[in-house]
C-alpha atoms as a PDB file:
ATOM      1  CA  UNK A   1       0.000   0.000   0.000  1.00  0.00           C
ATOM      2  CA  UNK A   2       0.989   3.813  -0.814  1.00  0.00           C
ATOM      3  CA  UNK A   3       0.734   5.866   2.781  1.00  0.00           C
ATOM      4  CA  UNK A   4      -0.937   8.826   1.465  1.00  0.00           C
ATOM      5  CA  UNK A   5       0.869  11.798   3.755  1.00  0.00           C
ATOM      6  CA  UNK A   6       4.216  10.178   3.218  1.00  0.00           C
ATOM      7  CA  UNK A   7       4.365   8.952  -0.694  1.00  0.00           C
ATOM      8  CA  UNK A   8       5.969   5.611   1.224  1.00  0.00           C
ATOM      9  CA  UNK A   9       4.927   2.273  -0.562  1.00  0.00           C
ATOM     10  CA  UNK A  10       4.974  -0.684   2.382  1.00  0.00           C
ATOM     11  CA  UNK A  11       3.633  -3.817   2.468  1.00  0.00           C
ATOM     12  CA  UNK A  12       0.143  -4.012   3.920  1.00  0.00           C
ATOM     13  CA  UNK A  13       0.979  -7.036   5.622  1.00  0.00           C
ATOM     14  CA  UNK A  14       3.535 -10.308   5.911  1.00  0.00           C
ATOM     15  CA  UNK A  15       0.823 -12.590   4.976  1.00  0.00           C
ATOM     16  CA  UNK A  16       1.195 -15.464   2.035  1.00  0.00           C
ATOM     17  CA  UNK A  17      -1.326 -16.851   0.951  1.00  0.00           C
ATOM     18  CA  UNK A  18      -1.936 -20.372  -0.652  1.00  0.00           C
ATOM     19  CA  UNK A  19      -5.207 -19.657  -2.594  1.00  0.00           C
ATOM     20  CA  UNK A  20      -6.074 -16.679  -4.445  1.00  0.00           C
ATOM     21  CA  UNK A  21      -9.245 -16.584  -3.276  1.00  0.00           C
ATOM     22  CA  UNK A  22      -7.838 -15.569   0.225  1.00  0.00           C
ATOM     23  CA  UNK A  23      -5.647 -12.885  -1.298  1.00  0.00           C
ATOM     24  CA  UNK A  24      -8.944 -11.676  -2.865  1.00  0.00           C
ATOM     25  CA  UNK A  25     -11.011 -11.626   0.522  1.00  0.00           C
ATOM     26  CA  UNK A  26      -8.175  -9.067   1.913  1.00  0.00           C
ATOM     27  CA  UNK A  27      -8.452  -6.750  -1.221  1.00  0.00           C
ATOM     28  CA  UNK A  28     -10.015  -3.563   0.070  1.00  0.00           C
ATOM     29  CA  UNK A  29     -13.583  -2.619  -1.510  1.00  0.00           C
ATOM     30  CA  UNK A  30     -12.082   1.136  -2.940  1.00  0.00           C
ATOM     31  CA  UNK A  31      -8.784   1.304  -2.426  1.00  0.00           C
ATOM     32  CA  UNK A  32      -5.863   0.448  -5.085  1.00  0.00           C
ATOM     33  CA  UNK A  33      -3.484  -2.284  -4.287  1.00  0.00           C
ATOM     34  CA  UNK A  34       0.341  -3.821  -5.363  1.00  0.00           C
ATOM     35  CA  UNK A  35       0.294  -7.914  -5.263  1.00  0.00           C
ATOM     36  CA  UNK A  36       3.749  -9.359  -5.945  1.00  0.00           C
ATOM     37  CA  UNK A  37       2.646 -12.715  -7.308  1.00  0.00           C
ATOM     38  CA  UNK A  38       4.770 -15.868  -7.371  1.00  0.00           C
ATOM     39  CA  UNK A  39       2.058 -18.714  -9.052  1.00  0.00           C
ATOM     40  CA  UNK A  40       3.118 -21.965  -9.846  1.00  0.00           C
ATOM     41  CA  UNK A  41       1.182 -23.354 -12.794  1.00  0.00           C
ATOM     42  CA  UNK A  42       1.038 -25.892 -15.436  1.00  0.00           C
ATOM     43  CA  UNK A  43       1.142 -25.149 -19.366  1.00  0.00           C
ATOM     44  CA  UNK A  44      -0.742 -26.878 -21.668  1.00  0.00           C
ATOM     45  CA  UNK A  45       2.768 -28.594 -22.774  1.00  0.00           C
ATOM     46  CA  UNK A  46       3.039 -29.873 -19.527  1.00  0.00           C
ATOM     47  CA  UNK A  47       5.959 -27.871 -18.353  1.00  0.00           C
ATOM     48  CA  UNK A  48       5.758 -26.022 -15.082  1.00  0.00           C
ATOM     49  CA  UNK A  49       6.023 -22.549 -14.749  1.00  0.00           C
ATOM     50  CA  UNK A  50       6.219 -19.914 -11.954  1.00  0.00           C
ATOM     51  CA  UNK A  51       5.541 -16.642 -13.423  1.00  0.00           C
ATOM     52  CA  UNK A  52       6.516 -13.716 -11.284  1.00  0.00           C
ATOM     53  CA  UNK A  53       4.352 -10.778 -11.707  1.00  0.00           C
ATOM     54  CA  UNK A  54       2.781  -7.345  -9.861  1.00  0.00           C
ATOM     55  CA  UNK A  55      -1.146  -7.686 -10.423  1.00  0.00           C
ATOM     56  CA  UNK A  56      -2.252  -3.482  -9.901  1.00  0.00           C
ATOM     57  CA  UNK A  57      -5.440  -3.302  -8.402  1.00  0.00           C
ATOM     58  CA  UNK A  58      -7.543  -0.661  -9.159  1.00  0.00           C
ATOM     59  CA  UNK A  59     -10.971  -1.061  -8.640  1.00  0.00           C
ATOM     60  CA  UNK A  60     -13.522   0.917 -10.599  1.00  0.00           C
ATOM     61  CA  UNK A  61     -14.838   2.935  -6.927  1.00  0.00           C
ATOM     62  CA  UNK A  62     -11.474   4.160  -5.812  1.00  0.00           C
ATOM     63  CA  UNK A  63     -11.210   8.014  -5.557  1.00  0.00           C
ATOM     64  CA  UNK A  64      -9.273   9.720  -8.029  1.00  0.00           C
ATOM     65  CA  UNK A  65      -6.384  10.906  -6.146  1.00  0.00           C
ATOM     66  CA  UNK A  66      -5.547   7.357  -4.746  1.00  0.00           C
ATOM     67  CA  UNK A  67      -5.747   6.456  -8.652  1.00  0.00           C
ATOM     68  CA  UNK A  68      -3.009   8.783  -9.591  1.00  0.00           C
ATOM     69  CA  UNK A  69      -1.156   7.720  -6.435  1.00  0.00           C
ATOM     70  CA  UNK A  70      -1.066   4.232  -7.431  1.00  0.00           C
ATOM     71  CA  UNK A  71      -0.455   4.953 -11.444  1.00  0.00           C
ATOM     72  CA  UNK A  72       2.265   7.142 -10.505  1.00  0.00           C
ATOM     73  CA  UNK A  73       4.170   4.323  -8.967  1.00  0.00           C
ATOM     74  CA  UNK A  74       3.783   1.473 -11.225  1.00  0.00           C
ATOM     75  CA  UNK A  75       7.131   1.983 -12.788  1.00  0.00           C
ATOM     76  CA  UNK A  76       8.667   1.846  -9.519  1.00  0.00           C
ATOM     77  CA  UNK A  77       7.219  -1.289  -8.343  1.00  0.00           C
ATOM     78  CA  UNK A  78       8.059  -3.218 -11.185  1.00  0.00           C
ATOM     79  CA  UNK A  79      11.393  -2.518 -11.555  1.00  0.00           C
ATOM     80  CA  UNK A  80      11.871  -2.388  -7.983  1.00  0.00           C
ATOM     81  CA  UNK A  81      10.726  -5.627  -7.878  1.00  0.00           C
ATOM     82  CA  UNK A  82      12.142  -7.005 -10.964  1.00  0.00           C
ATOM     83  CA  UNK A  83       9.137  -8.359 -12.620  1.00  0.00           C
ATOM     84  CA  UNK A  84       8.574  -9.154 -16.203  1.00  0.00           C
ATOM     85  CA  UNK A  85       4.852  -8.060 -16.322  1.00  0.00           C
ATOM     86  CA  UNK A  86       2.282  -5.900 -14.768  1.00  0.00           C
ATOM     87  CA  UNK A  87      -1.168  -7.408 -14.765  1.00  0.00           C
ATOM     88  CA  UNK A  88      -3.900  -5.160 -14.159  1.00  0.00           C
ATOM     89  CA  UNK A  89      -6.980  -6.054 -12.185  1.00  0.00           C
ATOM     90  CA  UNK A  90     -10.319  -4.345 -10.962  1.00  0.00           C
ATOM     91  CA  UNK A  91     -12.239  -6.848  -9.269  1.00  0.00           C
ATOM     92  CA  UNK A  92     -12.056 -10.144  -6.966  1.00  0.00           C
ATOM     93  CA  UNK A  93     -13.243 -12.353  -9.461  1.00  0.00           C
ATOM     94  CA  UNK A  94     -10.124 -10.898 -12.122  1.00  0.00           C
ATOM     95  CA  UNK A  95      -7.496 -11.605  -8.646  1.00  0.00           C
ATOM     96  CA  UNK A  96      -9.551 -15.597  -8.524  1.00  0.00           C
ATOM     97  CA  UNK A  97      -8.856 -15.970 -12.194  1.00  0.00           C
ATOM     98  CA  UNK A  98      -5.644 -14.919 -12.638  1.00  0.00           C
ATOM     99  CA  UNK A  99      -4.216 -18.108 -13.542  1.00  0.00           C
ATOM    100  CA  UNK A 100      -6.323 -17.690 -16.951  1.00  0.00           C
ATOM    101  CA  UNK A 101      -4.111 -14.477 -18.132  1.00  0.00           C
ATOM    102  CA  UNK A 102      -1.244 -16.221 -16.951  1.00  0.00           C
ATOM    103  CA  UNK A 103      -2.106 -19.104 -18.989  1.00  0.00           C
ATOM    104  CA  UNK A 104      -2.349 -17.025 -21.638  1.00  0.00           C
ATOM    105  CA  UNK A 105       0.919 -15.051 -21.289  1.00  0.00           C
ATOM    106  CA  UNK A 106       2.968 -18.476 -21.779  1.00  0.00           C
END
């Protein structure tokens, strides 16, 4: 998350989670997040792959200025965090069915 008064981006919390539906039950209802994503899945070849991606969530309530906020530092979060691929998202059910755009991104 992006503290507002000091520009600082900090995790929200230490948590990892297993299932993305429990990453999606934290997701705030208006509020913009950064998800650092590490998802093991299989390709239709059979190989296993763990892509390694920043989902930005932005759902379609969030005020304006936390919108800026959040597209402002983007950039900074993926190369901060040295991933290949940002993957936008504005609802729970997108976060659930990620692994379909990953799939897809193979």
């Amino acid at each position: 998350m992006i503290d507002s008064k000091s520009q600082e981006i900090r995790p929200a919390d230490d948590e990892i989670y297993s299932k993305m539906e429990d990453v999606a039950d934290e997701l705030p209802d208006s509020s913009p997040r950064f998800i650092l994503l590490s998802y093991p899945l299989t390709l239709s070849s059979g190989r296993l792959t763990v892509p390694y991606v920043l989902l930005y969530y932005l759902p379609e309530n969030c005020n304006p200025s936390s919108r800026m906020m959040y597209a402002g530092a983007v950039e900074l979060m993926r190369n901060t965090a040295e991933v290949n691929r940002v993957i936008e998202v504005d609802s729970e059910s997108d976060v659930i069915n990620i692994e379909a755009k990953l799939q897809g991104s193979e």
